[in-house]
Protein backbone atom coordinates (compact mmCIF):
# COMPACT_ATOMS: atom_id res chain seq x y z
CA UNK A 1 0.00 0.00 0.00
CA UNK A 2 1.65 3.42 -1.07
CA UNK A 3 2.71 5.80 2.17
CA UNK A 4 0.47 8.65 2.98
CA UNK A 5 0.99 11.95 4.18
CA UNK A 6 -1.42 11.98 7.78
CA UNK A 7 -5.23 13.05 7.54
CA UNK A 8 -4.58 17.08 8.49
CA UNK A 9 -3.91 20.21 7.15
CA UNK A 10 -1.26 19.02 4.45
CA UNK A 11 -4.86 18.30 2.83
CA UNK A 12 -5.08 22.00 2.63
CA UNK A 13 -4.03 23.11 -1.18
CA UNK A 14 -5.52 26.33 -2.10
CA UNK A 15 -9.39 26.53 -3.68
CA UNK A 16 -10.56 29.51 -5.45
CA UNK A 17 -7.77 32.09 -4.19
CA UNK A 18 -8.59 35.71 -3.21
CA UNK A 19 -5.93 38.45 -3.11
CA UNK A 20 -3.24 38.30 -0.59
CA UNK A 21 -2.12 40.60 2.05
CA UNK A 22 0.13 43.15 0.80
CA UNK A 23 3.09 42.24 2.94
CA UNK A 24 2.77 38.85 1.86
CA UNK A 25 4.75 36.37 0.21
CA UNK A 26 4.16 33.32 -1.00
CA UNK A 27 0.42 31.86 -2.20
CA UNK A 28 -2.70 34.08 -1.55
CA UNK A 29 -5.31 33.37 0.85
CA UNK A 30 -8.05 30.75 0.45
CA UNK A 31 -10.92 32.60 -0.33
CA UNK A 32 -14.06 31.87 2.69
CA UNK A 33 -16.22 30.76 -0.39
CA UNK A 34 -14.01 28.26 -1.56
CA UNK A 35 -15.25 25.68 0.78
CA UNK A 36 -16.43 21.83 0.74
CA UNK A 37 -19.06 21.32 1.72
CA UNK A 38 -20.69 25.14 0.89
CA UNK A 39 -21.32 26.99 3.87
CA UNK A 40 -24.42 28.56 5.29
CA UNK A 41 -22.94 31.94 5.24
CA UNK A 42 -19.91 34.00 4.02
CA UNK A 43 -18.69 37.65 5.22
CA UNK A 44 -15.26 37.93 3.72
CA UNK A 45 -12.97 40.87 4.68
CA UNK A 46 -10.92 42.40 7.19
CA UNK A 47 -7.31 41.62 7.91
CA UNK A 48 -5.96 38.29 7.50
CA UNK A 49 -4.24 36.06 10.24
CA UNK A 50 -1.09 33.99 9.75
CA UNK A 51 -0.07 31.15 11.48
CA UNK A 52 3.16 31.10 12.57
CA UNK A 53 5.01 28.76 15.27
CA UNK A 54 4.32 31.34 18.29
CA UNK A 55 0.23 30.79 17.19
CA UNK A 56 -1.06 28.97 20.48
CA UNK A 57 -4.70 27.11 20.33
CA UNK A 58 -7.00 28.06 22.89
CA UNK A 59 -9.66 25.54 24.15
CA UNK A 60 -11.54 24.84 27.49
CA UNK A 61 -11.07 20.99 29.06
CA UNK A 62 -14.37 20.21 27.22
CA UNK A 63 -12.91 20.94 24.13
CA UNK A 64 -9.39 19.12 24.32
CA UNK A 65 -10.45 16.65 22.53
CA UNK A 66 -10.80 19.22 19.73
CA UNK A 67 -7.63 21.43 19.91
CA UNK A 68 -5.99 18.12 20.35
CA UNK A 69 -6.89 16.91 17.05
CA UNK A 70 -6.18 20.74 15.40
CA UNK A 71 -2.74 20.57 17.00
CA UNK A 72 -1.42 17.14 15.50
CA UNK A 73 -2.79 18.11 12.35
CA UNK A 74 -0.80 21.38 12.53
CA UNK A 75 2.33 20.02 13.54
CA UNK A 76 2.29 17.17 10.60
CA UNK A 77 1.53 19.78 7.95
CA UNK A 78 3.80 22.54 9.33
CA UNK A 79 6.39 21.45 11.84
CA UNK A 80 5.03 23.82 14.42
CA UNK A 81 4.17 22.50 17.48
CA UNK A 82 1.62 24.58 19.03
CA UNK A 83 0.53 24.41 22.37
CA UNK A 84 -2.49 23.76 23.71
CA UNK A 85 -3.63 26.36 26.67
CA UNK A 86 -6.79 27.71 28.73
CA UNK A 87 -5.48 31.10 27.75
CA UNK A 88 -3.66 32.61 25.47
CA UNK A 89 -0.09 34.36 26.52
CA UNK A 90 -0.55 38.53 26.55
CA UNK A 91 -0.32 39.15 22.50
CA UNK A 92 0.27 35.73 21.19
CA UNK A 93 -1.52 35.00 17.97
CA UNK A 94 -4.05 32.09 18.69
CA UNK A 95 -6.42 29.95 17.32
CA UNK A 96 -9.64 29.78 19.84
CA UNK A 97 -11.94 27.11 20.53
CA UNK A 98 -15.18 28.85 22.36
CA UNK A 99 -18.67 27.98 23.54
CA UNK A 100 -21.06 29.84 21.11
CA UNK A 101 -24.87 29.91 20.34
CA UNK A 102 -24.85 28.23 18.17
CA UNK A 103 -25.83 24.88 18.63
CA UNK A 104 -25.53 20.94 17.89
CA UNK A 105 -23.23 20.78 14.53
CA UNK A 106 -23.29 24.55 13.66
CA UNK A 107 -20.60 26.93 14.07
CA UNK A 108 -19.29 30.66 13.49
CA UNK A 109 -16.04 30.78 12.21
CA UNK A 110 -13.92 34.20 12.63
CA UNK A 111 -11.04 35.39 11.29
CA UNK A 112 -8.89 38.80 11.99
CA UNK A 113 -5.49 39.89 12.33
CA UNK A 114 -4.91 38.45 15.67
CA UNK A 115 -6.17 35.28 15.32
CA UNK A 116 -8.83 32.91 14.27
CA UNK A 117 -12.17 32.08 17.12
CA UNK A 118 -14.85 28.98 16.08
CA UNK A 119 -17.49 29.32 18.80
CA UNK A 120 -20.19 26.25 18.97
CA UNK A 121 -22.62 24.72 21.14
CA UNK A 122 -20.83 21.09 21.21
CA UNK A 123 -17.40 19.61 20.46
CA UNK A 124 -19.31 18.33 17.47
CA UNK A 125 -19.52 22.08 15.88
CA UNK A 126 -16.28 23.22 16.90
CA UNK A 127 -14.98 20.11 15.47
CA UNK A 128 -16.91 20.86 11.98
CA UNK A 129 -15.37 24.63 12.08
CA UNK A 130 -11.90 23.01 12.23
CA UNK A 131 -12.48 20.97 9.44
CA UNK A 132 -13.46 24.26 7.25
CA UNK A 133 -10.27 25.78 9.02
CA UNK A 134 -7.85 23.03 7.28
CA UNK A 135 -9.59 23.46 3.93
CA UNK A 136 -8.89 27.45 4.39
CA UNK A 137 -4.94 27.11 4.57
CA UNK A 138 -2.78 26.87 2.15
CA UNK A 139 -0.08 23.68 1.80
CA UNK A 140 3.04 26.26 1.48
CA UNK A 141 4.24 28.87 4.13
CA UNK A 142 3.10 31.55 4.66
CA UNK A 143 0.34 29.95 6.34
CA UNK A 144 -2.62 32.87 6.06
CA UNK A 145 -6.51 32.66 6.61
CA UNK A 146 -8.62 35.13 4.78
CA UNK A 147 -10.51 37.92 6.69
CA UNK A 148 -13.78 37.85 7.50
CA UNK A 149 -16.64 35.28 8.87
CA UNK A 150 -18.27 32.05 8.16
CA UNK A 151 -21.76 31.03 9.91
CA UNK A 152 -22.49 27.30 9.57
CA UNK A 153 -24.83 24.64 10.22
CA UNK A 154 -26.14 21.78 8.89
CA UNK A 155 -29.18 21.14 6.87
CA UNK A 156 -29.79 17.60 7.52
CA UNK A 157 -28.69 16.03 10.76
CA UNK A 158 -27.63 12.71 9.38
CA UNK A 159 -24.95 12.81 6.54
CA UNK A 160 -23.56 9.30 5.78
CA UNK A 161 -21.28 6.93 3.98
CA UNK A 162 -21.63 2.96 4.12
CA UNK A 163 -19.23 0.36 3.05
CA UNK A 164 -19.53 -3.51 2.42
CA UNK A 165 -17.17 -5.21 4.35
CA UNK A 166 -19.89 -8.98 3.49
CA UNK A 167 -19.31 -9.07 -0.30
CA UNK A 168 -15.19 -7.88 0.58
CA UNK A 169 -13.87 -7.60 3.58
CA UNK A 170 -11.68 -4.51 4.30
CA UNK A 171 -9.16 -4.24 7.48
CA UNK A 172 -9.84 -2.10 10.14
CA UNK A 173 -6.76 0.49 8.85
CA UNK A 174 -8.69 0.50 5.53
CA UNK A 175 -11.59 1.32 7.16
CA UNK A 176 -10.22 4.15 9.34
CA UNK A 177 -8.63 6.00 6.06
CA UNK A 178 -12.40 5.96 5.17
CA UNK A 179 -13.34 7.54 8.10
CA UNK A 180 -10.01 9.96 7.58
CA UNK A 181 -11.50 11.15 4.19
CA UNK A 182 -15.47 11.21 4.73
CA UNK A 183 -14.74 13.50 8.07
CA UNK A 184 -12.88 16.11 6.12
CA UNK A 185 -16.14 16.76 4.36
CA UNK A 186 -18.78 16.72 7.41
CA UNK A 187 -20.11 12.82 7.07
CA UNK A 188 -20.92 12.25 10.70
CA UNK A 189 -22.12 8.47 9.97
CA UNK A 190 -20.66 5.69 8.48
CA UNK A 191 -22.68 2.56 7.94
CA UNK A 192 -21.17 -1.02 7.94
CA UNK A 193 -22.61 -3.72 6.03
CA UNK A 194 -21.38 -6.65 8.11
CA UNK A 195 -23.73 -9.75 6.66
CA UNK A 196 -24.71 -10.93 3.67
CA UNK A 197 -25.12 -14.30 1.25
CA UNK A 198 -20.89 -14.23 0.40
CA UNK A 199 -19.93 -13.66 4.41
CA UNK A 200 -20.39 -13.00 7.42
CA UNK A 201 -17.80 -9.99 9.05
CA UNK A 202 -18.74 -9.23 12.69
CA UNK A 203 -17.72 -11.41 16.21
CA UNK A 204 -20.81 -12.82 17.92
CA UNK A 205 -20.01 -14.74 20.68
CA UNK A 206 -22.63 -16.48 20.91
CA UNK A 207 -22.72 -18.22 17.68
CA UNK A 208 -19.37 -18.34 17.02
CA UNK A 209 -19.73 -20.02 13.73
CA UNK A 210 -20.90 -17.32 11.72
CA UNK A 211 -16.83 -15.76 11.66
CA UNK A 212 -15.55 -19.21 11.67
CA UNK A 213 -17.22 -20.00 8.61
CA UNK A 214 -18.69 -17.05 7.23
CA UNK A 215 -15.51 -14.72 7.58
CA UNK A 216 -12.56 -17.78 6.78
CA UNK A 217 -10.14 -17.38 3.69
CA UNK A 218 -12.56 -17.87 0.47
CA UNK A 219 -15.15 -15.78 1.65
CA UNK A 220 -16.48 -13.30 -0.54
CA UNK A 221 -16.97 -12.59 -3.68
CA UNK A 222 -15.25 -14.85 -5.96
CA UNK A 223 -13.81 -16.25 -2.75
CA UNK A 224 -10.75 -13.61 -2.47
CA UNK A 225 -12.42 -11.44 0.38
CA UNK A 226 -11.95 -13.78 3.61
CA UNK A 227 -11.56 -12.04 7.28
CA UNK A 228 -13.74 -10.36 10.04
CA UNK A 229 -13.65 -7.91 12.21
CA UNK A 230 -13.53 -9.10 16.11
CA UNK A 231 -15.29 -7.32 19.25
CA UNK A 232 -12.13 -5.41 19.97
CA UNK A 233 -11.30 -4.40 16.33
CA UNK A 234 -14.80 -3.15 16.25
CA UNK A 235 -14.57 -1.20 19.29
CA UNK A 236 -11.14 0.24 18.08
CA UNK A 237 -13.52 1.34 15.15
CA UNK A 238 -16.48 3.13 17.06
CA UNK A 239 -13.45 4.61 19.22
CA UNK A 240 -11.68 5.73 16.09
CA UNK A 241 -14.94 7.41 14.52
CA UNK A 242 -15.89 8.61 17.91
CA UNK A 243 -13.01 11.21 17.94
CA UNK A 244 -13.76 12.05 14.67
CA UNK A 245 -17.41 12.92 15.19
CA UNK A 246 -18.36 10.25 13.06
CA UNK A 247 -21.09 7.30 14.44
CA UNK A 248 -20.95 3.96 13.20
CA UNK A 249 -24.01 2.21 12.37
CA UNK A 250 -23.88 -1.56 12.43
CA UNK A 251 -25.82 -3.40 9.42
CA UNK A 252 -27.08 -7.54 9.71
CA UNK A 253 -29.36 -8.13 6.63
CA UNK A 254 -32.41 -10.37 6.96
CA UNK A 255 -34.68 -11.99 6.66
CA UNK A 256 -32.79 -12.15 3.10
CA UNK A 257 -29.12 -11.93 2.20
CA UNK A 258 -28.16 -14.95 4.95
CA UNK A 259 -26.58 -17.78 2.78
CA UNK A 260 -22.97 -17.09 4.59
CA UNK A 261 -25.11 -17.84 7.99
CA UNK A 262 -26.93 -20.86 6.73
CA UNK A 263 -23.73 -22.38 5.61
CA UNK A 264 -22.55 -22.03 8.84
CA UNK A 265 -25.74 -22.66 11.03
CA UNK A 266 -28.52 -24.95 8.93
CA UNK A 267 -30.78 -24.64 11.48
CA UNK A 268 -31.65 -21.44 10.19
CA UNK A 269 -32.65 -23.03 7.07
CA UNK A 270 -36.22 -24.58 6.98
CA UNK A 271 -34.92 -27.80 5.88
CA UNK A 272 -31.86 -28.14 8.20
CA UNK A 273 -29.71 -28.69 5.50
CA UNK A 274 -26.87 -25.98 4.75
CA UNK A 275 -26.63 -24.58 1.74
CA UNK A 276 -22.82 -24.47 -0.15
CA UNK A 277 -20.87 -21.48 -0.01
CA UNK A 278 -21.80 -18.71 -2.29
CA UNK A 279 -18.93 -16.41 -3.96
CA UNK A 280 -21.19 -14.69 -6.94
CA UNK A 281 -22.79 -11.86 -6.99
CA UNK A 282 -26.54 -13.31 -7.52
CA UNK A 283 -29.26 -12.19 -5.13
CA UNK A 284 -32.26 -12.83 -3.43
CA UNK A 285 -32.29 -16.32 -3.60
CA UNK A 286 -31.44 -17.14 0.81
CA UNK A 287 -34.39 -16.60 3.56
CA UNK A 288 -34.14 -17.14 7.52
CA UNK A 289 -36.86 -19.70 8.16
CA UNK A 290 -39.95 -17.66 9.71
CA UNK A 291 -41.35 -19.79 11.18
CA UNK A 292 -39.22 -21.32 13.53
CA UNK A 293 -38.22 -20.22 16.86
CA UNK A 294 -34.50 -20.62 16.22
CA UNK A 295 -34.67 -18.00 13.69
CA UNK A 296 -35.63 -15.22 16.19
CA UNK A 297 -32.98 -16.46 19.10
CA UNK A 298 -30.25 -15.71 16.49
CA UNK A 299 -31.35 -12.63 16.03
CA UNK A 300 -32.32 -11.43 19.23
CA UNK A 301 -28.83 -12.93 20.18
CA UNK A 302 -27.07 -10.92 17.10
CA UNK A 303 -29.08 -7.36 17.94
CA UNK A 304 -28.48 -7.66 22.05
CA UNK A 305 -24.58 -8.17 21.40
CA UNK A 306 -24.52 -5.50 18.28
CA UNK A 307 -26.04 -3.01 20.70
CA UNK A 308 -24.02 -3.86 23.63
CA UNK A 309 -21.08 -3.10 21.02
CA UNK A 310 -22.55 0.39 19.63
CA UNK A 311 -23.03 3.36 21.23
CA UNK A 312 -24.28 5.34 18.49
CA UNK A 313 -28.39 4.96 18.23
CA UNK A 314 -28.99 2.97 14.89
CA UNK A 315 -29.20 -0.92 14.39
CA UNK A 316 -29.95 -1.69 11.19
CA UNK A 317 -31.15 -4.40 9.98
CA UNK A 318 -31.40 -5.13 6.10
CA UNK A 319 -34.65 -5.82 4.89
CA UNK A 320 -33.69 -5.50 0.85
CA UNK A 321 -34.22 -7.96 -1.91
CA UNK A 322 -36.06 -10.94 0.37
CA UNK A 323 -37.24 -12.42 -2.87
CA UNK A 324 -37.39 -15.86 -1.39
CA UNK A 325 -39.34 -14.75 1.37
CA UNK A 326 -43.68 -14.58 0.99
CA UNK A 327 -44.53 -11.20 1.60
CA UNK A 328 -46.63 -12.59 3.94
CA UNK A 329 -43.67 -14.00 6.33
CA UNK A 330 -41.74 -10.96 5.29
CA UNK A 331 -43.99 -8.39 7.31
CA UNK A 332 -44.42 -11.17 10.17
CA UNK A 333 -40.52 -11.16 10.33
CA UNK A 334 -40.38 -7.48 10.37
CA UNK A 335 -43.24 -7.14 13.32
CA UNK A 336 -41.04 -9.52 15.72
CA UNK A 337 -38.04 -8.11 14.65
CA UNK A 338 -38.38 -4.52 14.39
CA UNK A 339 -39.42 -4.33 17.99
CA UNK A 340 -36.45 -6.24 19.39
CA UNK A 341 -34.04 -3.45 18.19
CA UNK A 342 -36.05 -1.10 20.33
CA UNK A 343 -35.65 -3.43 23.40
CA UNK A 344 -32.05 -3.00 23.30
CA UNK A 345 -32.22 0.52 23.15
CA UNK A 346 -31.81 1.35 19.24
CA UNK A 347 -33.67 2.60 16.87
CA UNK A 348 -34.29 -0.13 14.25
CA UNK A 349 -32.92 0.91 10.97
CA UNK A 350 -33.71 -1.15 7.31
CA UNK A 351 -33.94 -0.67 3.91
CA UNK A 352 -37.22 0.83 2.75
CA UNK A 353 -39.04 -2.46 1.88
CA UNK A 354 -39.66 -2.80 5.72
CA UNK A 355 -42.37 0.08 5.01
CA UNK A 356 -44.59 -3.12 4.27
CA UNK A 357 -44.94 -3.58 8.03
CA UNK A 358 -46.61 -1.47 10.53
CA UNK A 359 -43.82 -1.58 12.91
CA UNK A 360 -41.48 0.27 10.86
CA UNK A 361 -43.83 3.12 11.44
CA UNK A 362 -41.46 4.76 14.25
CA UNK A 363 -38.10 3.01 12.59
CA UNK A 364 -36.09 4.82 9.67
CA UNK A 365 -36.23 3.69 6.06
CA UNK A 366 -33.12 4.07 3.97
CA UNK A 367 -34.66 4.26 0.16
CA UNK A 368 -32.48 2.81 -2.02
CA UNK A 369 -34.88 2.59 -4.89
CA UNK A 370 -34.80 4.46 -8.52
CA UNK A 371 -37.81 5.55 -8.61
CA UNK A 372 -39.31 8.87 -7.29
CA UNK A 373 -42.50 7.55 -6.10
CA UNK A 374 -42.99 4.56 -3.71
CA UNK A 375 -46.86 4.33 -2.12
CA UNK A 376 -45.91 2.20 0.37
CA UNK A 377 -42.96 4.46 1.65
CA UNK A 378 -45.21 7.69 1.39
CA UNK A 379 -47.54 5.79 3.86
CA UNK A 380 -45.18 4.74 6.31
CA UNK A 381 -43.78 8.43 6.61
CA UNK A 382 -47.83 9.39 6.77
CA UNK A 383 -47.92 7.45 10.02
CA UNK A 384 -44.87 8.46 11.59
CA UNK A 385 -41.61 6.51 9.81
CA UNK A 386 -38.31 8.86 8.94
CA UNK A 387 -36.21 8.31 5.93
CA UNK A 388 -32.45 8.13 4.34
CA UNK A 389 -32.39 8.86 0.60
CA UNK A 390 -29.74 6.57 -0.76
CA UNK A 391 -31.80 5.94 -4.33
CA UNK A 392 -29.30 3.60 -6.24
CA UNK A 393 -29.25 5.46 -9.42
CA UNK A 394 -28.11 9.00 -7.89
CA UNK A 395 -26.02 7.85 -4.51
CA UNK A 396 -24.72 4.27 -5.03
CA UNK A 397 -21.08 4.72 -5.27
CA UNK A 398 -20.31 1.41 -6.65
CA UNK A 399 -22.12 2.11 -9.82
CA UNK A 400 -19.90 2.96 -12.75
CA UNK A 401 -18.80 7.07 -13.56
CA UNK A 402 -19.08 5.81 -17.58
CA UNK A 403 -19.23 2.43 -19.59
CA UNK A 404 -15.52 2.30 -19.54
CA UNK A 405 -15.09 2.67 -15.90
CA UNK A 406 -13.05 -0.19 -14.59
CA UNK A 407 -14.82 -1.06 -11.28
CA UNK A 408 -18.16 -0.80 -10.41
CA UNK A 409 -21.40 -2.17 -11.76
CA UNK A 410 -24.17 -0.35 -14.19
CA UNK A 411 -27.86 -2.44 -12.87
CA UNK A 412 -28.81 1.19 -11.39
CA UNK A 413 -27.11 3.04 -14.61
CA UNK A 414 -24.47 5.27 -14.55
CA UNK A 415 -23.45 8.19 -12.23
CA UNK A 416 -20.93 11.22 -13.00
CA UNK A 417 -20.11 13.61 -10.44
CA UNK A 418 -22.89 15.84 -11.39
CA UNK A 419 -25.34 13.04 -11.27
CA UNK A 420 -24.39 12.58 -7.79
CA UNK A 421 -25.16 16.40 -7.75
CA UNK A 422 -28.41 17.31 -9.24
CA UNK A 423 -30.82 16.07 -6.91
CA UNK A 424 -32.35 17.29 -3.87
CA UNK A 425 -32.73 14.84 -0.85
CA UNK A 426 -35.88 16.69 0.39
CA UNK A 427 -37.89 16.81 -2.74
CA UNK A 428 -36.71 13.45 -4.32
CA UNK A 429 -40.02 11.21 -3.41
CA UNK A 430 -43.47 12.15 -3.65
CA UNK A 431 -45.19 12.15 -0.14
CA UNK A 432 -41.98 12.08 1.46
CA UNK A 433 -41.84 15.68 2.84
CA UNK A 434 -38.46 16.87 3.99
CA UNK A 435 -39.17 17.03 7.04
CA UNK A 436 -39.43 13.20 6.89
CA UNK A 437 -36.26 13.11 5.26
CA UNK A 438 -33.17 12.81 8.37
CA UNK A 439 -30.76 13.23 5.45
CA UNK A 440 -28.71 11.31 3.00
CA UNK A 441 -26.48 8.76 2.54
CA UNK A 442 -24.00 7.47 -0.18
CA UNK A 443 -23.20 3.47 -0.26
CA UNK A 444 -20.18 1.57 -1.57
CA UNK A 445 -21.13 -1.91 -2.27
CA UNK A 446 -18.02 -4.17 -2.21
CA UNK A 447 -18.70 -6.80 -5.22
CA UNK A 448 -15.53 -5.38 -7.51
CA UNK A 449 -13.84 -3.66 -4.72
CA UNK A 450 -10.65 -5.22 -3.72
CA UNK A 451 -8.33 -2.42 -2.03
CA UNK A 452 -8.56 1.00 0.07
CA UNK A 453 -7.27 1.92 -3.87
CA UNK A 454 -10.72 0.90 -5.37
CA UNK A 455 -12.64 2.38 -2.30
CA UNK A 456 -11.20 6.13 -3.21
CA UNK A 457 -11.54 5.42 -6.98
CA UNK A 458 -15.15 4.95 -6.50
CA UNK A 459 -16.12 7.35 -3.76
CA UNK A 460 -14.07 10.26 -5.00
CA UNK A 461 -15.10 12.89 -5.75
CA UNK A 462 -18.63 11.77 -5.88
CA UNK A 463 -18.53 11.45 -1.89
CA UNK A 464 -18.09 15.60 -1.65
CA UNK A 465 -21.09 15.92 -4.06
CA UNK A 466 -23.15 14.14 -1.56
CA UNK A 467 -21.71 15.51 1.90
CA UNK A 468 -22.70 18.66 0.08
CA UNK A 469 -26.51 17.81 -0.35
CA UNK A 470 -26.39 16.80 3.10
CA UNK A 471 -24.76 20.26 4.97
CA UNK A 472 -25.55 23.02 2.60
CA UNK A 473 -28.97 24.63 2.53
CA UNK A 474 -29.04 24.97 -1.45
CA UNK A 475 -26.96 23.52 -4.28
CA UNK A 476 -24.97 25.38 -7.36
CA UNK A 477 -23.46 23.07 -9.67
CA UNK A 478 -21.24 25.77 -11.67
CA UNK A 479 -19.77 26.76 -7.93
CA UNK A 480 -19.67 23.42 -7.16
CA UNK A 481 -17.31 22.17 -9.67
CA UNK A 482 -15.29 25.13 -9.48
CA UNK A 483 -14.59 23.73 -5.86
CA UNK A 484 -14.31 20.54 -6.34
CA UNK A 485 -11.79 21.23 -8.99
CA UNK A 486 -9.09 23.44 -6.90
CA UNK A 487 -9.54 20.31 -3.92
CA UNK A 488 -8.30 17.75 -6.24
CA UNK A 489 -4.79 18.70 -5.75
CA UNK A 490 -5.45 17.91 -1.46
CA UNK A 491 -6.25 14.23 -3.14
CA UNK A 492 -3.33 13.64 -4.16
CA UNK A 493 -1.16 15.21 -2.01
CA UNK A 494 -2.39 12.41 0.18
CA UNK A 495 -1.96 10.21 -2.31
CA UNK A 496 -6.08 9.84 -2.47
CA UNK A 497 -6.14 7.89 -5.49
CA UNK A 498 -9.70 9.53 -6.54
CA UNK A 499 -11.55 9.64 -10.08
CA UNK A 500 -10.17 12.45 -12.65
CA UNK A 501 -13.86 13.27 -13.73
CA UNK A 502 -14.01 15.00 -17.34
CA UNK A 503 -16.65 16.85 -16.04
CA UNK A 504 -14.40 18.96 -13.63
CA UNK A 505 -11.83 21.22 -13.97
CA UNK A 506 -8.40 19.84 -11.94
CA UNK A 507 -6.06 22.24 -10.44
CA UNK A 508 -2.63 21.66 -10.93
């Protein structure tokens, strides 16, 4: 795997540039404008602040955590080592972590000769103004931040990414450059799909078959995607994320998707008989057995140590492509299951075709489908469910840029950057107001990925378009692009081997 400069402010090329100081040398200033995703509100001007290695960052306990994070990032881009203090030495320049009104994941964002001040509600929001902060210095000396003020917040609460660790399994240092790279742009979840037909890629103790078998060498598509994750590694994970402001959200698909369980547990078949291994990419052809008791003490079992493992909110638990399942024993799985997610203290979380049963009504839907009506969706959200857009044909980042991409697949049709774009989250579904909508997410399915290589090829830079849709209160392609072009040089000085999309505009 090629070396990597860290995950910090050597990501920080310049963007769309704005005059520099007059006593200046070197690059000019990032302009405030210039950033990923767009913020809420710009004031440019005033007097520009330079960093230098006398700058000090200023943060209250609460917020070590923070101007922790801010100084490593510093001192691997830079060299400087700034300290971290309560308060600032009598005229030292500083950087300035500060409680502020505004709250949850918002922030205000200042910038003047002496220094620069993000003032938030939560670690959270100061954590998000930090992030803009690295996109808003330059990679060369000197290092200057343009005048003037940003106010930010969020439009939708939940802005995530998802990768399928069933279909290929990817190591917990793959995982975390994920996490590394969605954080930069504001994706505060990131969803695991640990389950489905080719393996199974998450420690349960109490049926410890399912790793045995279902996460051994041959696992995966076309059997070259073998491993699992154990209780500590996922722990590291959450812990990892955690400091990041990102939540992971643990996925076991059922009652469909389970071939990589059967194999290891028949009982769960209705037969008793296990099925062989399975290393293509077919679907829909596996179903738990619903109608016998075994079937809902593995689950129970699965959820109870899942949640035990997660602190973050969200179980989810599948619910797609159960083609082998009667819709009948579909929605009787759903009405036991659904529930039991709740008794552990989650909120049960599946893929929109668990509308079909009434107790989805207070669970969360993520809508994968094309199409922008679904009656059965619009009815749920009329009796109280919430939803994820993820529709396959706009936010699936496993689907092909072109026909001559070299990874991906095409089922859901092809998606350029702008495709990823041109959509609006709250206004995608009929009946699905936004305020139904908790916000977006983009998913990497795994069946051509093989490397953290294929993971950024695929991702980038259609990840930004969505974190974009997600934060930022209204969308402008033109602006957009002229963005995302002067960030592709922050790629690959990380060595972020990311997709060189016709359709942009590189810098450099």
């Amino acid at each position: 795997m090629r070396k990597r400069l860290a995950v910090l402010l050597a990501c920080a090329l310049p963007l769309v540039l704005a005059p520099a100081p007059a006593d200046a040398a070197g690059p000019p200033a990032v302009a405030l404008n210039s950033v990923i995703p767009a913020p809420v509100e710009v004031r440019p001007g005033g007097p520009a602040f330079r960093l230098t290695a006398r700058t000090v960052i200023v943060a209250p306990p609460s917020a070590r955590p923070v101007a922790d994070r801010l100084a490593e990032a510093v001192r691997a881009a830079t060299g400087y080592r700034l300290a971290v203090v309560k308060h600032a030495p009598r005229h030292a320049p500083a950087i300035t972590l500060a409680p502020g009104r505004t709250g949850g994941e918002g922030y205000r964002l200042s910038v003047g000769r002496k220094g620069v001040t993000i003032r938030s509600g939560g670690n959270s929001g100061l954590f998000n103004g930090v992030q803009t902060l690295r996109q808003l210095l330059p990679l060369e000396a000197p290092w200057t931040v343009a005048g003037g003020e940003i106010l930010d917040r969020p439009r939708f609460a939940y802005r995530g990414a998802f990768l399928d660790l069933a279909r290929h399994f990817h190591t917990p240092a793959e995982i975390k450059q994920y996490i590394d790279e969605i954080s930069q742009f504001k994706v505060n979840h990131l969803h695991l799909h640990l389950s489905d037909d080719q393996g199974w890629r998450i420690q349960i103790d109490s049926w410890p078959r399912l790793t045995a078998v279902g996460g051994a060498a041959g696992t995966g598509v076309d059997g070259v995607g073998g491993g699992f994750l154990t209780k500590a590694d996922y722990r590291d994970l959450v812990r990892y994320a955690a400091a990041r402001y990102v939540t992971i959200v643990p996925e076991i698909d059922m009652p469909g998707h389970v071939n990589a369980a059967q194999v290891a547990y028949p009982e769960l078949t209705c037969d008793g008989v296990a099925p062989p291994p399975r290393t293509d990419t077919a679907v829909g052809y596996s179903s738990l057995c619903i109608g016998k008791e075994v079937t809902y003490r593995f689950v129970e079992d699965v959820i109870r140590e899942l949640a035990e493992l997660t602190p973050g909110p969200l179980i989810h638990i599948g619910g797609d492509e159960a083609h082998a399942t009667s819709e009948a024993d579909y929605i009787a799985f759903q009405q036991r299951v659904l529930p039991l997610v709740g008794k552990y203290g989650k909120t049960a979380y599946g893929w929109n075709e668990i509308t079909q049963a009434p107790a989805s009504h207070t669970a969360i839907a993520q809508y994968w489908n094309t199409s922008t009506t679904d009656p059965t969706l619009a009815a749920a959200v009329a009796a109280g469910a919430k939803v994820i857009m993820s529709p396959a044909n706009l936010a699936y980042l496993d689907m092909k840029y072109d026909p001559s991409t070299r990874l991906g697949l095409s089922w859901a049709g092809y998606i350029e950057v702008r495709t990823a774009y041109d959509w609006d989250p709250g206004a995608h579904v009929t009946g699905v107001p936004e305020s139904a909508v908790l916000g977006v997410e983009a998913p990497l399915w795994s069946e051509t990925l093989r490397s953290i290589e294929d993971i950024e090829f695929m991702a980038f830079p259609r990840l930004a378009a969505i974190a974009e849709l997600g934060w930022s209160p209204s969308r402008d392609w033109e602006s957009f692009r002229t963005r995302l072009g002067a960030y592709g040089p922050r790629w690959t000085a990380r060595g972020v081997g990311f997709y060189p999309s016709p359709q942009i505009d590189w810098a450099g």
